[in-house]
C-alpha atoms as a PDB file:
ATOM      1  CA  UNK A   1      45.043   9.919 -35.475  1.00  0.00           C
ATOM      2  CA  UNK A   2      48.904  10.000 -35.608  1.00  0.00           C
ATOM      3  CA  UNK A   3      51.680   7.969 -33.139  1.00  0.00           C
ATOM      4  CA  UNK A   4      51.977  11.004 -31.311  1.00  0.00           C
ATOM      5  CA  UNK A   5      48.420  10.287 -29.306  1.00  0.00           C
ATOM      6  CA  UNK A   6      50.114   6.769 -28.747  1.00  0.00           C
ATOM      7  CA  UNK A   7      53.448   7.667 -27.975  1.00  0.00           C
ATOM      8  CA  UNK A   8      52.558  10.958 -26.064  1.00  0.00           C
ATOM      9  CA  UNK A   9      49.558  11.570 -24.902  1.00  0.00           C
ATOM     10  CA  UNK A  10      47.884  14.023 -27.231  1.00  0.00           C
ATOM     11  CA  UNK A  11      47.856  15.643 -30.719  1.00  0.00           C
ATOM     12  CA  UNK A  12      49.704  19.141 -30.995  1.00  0.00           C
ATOM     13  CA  UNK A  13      52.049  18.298 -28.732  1.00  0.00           C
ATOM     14  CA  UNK A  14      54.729  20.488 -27.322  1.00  0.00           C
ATOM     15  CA  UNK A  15      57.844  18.658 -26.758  1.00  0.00           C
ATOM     16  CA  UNK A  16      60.130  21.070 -24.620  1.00  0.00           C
ATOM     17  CA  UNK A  17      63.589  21.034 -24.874  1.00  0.00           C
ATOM     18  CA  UNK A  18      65.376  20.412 -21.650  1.00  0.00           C
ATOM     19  CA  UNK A  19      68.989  21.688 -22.633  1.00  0.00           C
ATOM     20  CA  UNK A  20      71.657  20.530 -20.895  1.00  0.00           C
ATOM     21  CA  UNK A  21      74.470  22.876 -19.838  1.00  0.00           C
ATOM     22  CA  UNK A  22      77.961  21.973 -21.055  1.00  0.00           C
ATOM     23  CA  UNK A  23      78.647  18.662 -20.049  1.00  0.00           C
ATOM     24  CA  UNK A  24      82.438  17.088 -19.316  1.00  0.00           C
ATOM     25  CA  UNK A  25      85.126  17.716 -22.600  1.00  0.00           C
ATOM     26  CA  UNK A  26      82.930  20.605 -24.039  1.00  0.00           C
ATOM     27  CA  UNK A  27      85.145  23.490 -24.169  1.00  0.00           C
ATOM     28  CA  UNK A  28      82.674  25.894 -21.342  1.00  0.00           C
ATOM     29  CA  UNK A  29      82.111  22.928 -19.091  1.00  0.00           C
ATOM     30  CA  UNK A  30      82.349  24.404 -15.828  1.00  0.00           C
ATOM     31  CA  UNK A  31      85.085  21.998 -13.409  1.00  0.00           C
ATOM     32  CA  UNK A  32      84.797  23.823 -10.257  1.00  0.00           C
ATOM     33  CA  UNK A  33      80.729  22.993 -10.422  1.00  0.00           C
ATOM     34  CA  UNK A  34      80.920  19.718 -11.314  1.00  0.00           C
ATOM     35  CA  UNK A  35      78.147  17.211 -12.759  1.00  0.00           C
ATOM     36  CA  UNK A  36      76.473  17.950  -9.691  1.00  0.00           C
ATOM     37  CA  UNK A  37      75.429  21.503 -10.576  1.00  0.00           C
ATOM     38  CA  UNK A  38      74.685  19.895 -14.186  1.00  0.00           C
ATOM     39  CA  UNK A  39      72.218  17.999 -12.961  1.00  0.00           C
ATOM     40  CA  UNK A  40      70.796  19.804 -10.471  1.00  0.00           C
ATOM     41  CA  UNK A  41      69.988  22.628 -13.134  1.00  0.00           C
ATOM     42  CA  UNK A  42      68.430  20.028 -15.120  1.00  0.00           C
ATOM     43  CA  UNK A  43      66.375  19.301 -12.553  1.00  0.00           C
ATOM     44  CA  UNK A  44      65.479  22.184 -12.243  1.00  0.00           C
ATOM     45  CA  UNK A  45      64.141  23.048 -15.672  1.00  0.00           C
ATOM     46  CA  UNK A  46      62.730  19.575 -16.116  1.00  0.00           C
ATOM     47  CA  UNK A  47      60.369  20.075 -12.807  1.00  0.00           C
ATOM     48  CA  UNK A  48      59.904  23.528 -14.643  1.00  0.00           C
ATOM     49  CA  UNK A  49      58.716  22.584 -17.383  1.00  0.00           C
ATOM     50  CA  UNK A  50      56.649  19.393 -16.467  1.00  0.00           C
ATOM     51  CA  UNK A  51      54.577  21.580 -13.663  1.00  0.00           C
ATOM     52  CA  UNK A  52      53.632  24.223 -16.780  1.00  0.00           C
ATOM     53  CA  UNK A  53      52.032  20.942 -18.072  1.00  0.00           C
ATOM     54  CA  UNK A  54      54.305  20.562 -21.604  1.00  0.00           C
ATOM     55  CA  UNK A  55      53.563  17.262 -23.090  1.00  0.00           C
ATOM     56  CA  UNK A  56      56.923  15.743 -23.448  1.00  0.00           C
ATOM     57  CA  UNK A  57      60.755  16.851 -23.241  1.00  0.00           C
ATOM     58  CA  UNK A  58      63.889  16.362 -25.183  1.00  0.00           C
ATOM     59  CA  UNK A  59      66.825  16.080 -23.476  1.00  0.00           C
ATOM     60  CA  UNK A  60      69.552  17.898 -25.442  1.00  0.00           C
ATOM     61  CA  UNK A  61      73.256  18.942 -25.144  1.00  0.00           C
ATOM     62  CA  UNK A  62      72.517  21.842 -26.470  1.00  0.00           C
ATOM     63  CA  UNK A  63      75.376  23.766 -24.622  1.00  0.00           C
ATOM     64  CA  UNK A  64      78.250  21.439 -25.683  1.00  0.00           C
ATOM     65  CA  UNK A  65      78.788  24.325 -28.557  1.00  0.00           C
ATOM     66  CA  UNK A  66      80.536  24.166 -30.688  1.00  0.00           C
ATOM     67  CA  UNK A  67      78.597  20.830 -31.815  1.00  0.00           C
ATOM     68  CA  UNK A  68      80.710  17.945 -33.214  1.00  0.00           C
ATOM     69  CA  UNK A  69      78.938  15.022 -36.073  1.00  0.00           C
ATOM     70  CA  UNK A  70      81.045  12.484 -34.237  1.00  0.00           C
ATOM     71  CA  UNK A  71      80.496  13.050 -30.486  1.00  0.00           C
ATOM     72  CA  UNK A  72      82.815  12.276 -28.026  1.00  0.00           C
ATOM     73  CA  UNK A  73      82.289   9.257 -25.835  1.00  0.00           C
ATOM     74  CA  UNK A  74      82.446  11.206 -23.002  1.00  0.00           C
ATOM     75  CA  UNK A  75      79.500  13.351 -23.708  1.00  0.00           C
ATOM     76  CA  UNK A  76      77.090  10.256 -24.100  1.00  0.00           C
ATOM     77  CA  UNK A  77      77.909   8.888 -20.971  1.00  0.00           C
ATOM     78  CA  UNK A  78      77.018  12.437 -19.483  1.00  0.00           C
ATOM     79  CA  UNK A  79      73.740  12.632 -20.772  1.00  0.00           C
ATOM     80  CA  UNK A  80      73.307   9.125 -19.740  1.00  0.00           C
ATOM     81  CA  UNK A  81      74.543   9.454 -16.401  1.00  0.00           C
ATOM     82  CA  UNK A  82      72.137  12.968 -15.926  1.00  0.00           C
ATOM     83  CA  UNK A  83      69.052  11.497 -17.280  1.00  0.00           C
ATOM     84  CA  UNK A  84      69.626   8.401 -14.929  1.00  0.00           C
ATOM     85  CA  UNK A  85      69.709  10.634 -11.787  1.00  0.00           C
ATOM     86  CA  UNK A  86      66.602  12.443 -13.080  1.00  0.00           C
ATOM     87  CA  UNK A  87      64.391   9.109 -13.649  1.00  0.00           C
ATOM     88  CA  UNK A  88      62.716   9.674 -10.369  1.00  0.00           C
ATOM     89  CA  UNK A  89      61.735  13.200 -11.451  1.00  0.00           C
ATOM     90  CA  UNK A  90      60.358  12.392 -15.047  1.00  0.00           C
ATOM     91  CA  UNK A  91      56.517  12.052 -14.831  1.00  0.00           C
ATOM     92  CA  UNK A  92      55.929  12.450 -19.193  1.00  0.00           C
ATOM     93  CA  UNK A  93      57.258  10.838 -22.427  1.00  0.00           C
ATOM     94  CA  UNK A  94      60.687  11.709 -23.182  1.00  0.00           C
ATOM     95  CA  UNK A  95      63.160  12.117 -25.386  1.00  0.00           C
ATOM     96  CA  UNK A  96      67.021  12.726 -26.776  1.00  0.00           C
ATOM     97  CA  UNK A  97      68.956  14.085 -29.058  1.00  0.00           C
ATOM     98  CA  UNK A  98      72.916  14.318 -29.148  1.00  0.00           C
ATOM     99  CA  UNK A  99      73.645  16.898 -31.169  1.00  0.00           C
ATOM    100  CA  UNK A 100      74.328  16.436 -34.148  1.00  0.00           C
ATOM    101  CA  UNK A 101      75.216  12.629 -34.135  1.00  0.00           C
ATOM    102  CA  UNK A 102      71.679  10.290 -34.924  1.00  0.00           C
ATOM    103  CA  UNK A 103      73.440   6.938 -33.928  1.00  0.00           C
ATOM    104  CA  UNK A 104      74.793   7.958 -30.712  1.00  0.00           C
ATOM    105  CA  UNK A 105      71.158   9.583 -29.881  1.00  0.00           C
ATOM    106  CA  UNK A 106      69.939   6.065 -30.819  1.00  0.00           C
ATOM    107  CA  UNK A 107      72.710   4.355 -28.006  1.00  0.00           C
ATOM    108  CA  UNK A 108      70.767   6.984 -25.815  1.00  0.00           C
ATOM    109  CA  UNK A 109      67.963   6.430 -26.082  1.00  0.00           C
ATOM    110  CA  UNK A 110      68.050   2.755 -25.932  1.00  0.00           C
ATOM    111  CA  UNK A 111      70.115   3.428 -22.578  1.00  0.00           C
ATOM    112  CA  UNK A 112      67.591   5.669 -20.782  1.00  0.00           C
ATOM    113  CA  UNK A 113      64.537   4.199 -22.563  1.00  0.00           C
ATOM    114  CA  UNK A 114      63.829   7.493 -24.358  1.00  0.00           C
ATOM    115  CA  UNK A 115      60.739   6.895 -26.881  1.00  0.00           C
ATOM    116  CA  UNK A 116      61.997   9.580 -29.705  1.00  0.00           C
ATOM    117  CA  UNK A 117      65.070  11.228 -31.113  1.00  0.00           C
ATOM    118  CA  UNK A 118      65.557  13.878 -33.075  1.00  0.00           C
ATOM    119  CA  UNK A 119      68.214  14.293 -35.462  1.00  0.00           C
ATOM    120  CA  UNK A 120      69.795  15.197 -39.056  1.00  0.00           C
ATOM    121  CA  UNK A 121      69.557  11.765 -40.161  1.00  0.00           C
ATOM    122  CA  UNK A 122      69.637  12.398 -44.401  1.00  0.00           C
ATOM    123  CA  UNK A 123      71.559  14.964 -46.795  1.00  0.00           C
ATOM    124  CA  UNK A 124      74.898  16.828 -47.110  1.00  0.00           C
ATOM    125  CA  UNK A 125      75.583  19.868 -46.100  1.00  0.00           C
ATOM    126  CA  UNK A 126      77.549  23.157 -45.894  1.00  0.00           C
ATOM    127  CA  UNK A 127      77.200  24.256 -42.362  1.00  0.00           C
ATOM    128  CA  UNK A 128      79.204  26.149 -39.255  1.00  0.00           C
ATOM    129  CA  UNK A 129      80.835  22.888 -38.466  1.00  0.00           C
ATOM    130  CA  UNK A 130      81.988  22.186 -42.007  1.00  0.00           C
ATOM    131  CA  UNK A 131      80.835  19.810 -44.997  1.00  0.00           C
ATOM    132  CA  UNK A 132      78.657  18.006 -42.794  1.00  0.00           C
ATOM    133  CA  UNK A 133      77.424  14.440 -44.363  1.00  0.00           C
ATOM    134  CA  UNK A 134      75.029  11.861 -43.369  1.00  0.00           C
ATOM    135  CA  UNK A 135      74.777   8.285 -43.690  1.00  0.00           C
ATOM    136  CA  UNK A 136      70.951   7.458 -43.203  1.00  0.00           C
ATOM    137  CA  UNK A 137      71.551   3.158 -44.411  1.00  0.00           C
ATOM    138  CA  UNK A 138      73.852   2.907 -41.963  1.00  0.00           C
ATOM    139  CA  UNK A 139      71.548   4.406 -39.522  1.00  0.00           C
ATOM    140  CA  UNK A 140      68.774   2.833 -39.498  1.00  0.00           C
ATOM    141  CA  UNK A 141      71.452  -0.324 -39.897  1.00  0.00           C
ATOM    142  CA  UNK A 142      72.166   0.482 -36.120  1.00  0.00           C
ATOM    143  CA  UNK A 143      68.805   1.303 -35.058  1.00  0.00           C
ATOM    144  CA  UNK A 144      68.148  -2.689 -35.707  1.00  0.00           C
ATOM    145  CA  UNK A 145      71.436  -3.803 -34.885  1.00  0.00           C
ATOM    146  CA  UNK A 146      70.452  -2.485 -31.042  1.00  0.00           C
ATOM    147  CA  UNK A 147      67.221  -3.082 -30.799  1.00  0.00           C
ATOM    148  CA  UNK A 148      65.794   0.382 -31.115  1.00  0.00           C
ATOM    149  CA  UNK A 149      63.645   0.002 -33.928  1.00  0.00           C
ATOM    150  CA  UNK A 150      60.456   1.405 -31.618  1.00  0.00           C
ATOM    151  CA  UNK A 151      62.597   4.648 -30.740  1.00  0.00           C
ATOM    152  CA  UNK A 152      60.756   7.370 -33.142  1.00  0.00           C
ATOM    153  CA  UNK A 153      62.696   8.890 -35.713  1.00  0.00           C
ATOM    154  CA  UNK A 154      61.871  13.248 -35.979  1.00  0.00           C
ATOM    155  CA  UNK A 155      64.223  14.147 -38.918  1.00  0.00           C
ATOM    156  CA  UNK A 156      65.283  17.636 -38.967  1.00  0.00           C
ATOM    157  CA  UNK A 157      64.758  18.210 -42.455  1.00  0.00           C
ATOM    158  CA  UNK A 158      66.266  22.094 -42.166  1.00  0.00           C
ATOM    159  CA  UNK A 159      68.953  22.065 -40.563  1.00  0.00           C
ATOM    160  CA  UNK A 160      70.165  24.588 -38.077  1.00  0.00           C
ATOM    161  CA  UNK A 161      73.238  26.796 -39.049  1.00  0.00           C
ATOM    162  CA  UNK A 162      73.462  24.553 -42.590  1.00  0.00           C
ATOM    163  CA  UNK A 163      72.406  24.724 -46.421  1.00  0.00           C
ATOM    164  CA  UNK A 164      72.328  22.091 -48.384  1.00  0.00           C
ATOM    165  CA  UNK A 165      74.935  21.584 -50.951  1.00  0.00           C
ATOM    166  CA  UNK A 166      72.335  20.149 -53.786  1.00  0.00           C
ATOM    167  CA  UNK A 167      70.272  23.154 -54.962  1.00  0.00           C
ATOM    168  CA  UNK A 168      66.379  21.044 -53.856  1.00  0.00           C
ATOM    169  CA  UNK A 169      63.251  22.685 -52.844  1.00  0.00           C
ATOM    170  CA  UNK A 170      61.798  22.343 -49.338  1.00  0.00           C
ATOM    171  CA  UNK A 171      58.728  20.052 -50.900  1.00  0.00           C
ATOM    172  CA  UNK A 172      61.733  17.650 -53.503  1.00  0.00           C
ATOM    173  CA  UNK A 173      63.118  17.466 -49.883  1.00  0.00           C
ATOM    174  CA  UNK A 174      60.439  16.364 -48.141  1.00  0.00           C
ATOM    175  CA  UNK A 175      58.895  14.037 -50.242  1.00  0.00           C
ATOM    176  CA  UNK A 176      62.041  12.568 -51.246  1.00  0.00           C
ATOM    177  CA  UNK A 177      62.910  11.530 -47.464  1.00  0.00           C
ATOM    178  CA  UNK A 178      59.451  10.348 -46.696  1.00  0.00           C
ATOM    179  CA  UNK A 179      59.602   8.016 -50.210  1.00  0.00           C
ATOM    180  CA  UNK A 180      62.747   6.548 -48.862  1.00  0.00           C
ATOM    181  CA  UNK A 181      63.582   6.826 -45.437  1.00  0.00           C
ATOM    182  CA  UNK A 182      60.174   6.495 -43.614  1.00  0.00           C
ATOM    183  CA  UNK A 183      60.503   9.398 -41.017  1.00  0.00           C
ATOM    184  CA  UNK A 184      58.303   9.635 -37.874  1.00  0.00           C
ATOM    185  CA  UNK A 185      58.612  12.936 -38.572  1.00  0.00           C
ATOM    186  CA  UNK A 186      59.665  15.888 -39.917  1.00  0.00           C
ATOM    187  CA  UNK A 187      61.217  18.985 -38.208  1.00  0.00           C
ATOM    188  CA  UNK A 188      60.637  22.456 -39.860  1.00  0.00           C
ATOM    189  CA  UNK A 189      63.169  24.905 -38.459  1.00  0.00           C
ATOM    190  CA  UNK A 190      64.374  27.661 -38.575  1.00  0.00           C
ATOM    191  CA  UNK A 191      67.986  29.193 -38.853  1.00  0.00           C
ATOM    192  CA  UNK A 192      68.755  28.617 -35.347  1.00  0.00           C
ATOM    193  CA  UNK A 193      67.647  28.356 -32.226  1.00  0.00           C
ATOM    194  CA  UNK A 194      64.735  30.052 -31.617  1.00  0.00           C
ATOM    195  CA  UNK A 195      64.471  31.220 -34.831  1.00  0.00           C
ATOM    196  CA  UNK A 196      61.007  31.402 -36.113  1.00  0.00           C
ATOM    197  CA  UNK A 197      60.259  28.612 -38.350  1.00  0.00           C
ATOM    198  CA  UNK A 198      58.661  30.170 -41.862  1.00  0.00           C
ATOM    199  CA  UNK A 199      55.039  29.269 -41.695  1.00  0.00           C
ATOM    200  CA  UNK A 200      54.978  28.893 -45.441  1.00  0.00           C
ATOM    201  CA  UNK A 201      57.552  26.655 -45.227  1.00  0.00           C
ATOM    202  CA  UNK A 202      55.618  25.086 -42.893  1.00  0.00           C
ATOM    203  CA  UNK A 203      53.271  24.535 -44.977  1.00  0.00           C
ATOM    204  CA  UNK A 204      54.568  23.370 -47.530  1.00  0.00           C
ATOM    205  CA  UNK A 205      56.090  20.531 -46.215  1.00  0.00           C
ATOM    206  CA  UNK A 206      52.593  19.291 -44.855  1.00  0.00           C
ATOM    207  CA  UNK A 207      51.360  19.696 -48.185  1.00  0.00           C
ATOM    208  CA  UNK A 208      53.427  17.940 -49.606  1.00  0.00           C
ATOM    209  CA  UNK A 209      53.791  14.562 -47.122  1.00  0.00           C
ATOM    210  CA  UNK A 210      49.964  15.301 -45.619  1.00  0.00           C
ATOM    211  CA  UNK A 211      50.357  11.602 -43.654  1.00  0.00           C
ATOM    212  CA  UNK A 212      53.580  12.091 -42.368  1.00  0.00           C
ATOM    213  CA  UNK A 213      54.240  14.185 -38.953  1.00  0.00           C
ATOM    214  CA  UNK A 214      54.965  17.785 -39.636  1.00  0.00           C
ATOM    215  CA  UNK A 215      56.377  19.452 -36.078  1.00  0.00           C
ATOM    216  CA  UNK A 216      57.260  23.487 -36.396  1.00  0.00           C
ATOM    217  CA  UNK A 217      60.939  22.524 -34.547  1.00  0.00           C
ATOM    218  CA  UNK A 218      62.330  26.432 -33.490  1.00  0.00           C
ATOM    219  CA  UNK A 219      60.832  29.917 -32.691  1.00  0.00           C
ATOM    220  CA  UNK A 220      57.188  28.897 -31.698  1.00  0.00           C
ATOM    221  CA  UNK A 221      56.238  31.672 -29.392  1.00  0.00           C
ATOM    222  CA  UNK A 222      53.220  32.590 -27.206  1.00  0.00           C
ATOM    223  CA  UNK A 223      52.064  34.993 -29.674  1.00  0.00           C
ATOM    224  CA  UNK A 224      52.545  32.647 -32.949  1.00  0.00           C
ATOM    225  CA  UNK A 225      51.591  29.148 -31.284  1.00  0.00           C
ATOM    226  CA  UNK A 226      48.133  29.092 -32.647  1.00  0.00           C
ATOM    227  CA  UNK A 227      49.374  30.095 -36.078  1.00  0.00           C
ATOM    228  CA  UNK A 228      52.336  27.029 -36.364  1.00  0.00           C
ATOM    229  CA  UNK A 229      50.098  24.493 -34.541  1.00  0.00           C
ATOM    230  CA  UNK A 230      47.106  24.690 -36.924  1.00  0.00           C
ATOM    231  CA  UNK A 231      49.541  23.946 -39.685  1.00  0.00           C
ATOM    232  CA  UNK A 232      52.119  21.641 -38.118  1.00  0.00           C
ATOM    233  CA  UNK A 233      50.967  18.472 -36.042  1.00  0.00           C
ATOM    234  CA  UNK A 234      53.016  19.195 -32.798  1.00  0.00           C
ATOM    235  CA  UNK A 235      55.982  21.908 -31.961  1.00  0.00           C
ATOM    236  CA  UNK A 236      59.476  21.375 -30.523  1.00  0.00           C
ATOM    237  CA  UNK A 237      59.719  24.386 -28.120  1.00  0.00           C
ATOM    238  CA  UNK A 238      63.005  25.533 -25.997  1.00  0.00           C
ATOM    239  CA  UNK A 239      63.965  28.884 -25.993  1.00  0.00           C
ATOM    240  CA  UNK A 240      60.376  30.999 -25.660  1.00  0.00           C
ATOM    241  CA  UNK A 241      60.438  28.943 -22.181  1.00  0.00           C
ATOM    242  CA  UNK A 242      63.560  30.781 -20.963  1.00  0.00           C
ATOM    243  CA  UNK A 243      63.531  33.654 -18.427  1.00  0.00           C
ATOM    244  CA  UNK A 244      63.398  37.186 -20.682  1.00  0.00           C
ATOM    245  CA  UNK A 245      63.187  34.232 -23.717  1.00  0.00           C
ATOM    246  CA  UNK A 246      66.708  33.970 -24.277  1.00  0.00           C
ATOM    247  CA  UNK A 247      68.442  30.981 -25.981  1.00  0.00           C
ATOM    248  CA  UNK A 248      70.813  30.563 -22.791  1.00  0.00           C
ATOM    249  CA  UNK A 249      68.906  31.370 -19.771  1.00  0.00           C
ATOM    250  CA  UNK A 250      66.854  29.217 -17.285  1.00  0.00           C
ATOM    251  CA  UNK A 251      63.096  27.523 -17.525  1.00  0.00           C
ATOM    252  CA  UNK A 252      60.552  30.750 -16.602  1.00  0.00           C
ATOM    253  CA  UNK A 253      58.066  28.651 -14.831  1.00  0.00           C
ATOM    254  CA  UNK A 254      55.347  31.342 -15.415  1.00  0.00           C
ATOM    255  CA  UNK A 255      56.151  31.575 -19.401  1.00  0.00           C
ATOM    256  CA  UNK A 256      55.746  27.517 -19.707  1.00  0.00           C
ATOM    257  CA  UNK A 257      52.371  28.281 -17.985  1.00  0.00           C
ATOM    258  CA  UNK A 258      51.129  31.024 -20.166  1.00  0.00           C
ATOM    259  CA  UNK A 259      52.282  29.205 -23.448  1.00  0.00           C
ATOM    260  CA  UNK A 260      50.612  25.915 -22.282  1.00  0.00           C
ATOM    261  CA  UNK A 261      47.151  27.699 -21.137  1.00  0.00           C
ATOM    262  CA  UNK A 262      46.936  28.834 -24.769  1.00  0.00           C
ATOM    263  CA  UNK A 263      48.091  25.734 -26.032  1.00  0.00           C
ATOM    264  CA  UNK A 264      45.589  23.385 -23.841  1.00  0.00           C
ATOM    265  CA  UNK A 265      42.516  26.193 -25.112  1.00  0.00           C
ATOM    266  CA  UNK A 266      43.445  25.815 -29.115  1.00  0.00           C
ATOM    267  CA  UNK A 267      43.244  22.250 -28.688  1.00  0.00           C
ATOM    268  CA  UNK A 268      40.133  22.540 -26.964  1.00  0.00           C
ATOM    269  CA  UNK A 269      38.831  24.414 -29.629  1.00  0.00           C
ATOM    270  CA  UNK A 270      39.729  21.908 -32.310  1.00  0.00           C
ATOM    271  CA  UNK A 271      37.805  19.444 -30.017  1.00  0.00           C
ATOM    272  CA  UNK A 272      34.756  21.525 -30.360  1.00  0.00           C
ATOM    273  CA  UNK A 273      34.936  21.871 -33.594  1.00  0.00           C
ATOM    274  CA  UNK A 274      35.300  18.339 -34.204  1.00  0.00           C
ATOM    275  CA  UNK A 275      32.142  17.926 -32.396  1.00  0.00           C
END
């Protein structure tokens, strides 16, 4: 049995994404709307998504594109201030992620009392936003320094939109960060949002680290969800939940419920087997 029965509820877990629109100082915030509309959209995907009966969320700013590594004050306090007003609505485990800056998701989630982020936390890259580096000592440095050593660490171990500049394979990579930076987990993706994530890849990586946490982290879809979750331990899932399943629309009630009725028979399944 992993953390994620602990920490969540359940093995396989699907951890929806709840993504934030863009928030105050993102260059398509919206100033006539307001934070109010913000949140009430939120809102409205989170109740979306909790009714289909996902496991967890993630609370991302996944619409403050382009993404920064060093994120603006001004965007933390958002997220803080929306996932405040939404306490009263949050009935499952939850978590953040600032993209793409790990300490500031840690100053989250110790604000909100999130139980996970998910970041790049390890490697250098070439990527859309430029040479993109990472600094995981310092890190988990901060992680102590403010108390959020119990916050679980998913490491996104393929980064979105990025290569990495060092010529490794995907299992050099993985056991290399497991050896030395004790992830929670890892986080297969692939290239971006929504983007299946390789099942061979997959894989691979839970080949290679077979007791670490191995989550498929983009493109699990209603007709592939059986596939990823009997190789991965869990999925991160965002965009299949949309309306038409497009990266920037709305929670589809209906969609969460079909994908989590399949979901909820697999693992019953793997019960009965275990039997």
């Amino acid at each position: 049995m992993t953390w994620l029965k602990d920490v969540i509820g359940t093995e396989k877990p699907i951890i929806a994404m709840c993504h934030l629109l863009p928030l105050p100082g993102d260059p398509y915030y919206d100033r006539d709307k307001g934070m109010d509309f913000v949140i009430a959209m939120a809102r409205k995907d989170l109740r979306a998504l909790q009714d289909g009966g996902v496991d967890a969320v993630m609370f991302s700013n996944e619409f403050s594109l382009p993404y920064l590594t060093d994120v603006k004050t001004e965007t933390v306090a958002a997220m803080a201030r929306i996932i405040g007003e939404l306490m009263p609505d949050i009935r499952i485990p939850f978590g953040v992620n600032v993209l793409w800056d790990a300490k500031k998701s840690l100053d989250l989630a110790m604000a909100t009392g999130a139980k996970f982020v998910r970041e790049i936390f390890t490697g250098a890259y070439a990527s859309d936003f430029g040479i993109w580096n990472t600094n995981i000592g310092e890190t988990i440095r901060h992680q102590r320094s403010i108390g959020a050593q119990d916050v679980k660490l998913l490491f996104n171990i393929v980064p979105e939109a990025a290569k990495y500049l060092a010529d490794r394979d995907i299992e050099s990579i993985a056991r290399s960060t497991v050896f030395n930076n004790r992830p929670d987990a890892l986080c297969v993706s692939g290239l971006t949002a929504g983007s299946e994530t390789d099942p061979q890849v997959l894989r691979r990586v839970k080949q290679t680290v077979p007791g670490t946490v191995v989550l498929a982290n983009t493109g699990v879809r209603l007709e592939n969800v059986e596939q990823q979750l009997s190789i991965s331990d869990g999925a991160v899932v965002g965009t299949t939940f949309k309306y038409d399943g497009k990266f920037e629309n709305h929670v589809d009630p209906k969609r969460v419920e079909a994908f989590m009725g399949k979901v909820k028979s697999f693992r019953a399944g793997l019960v009965e087997k275990a039997v």
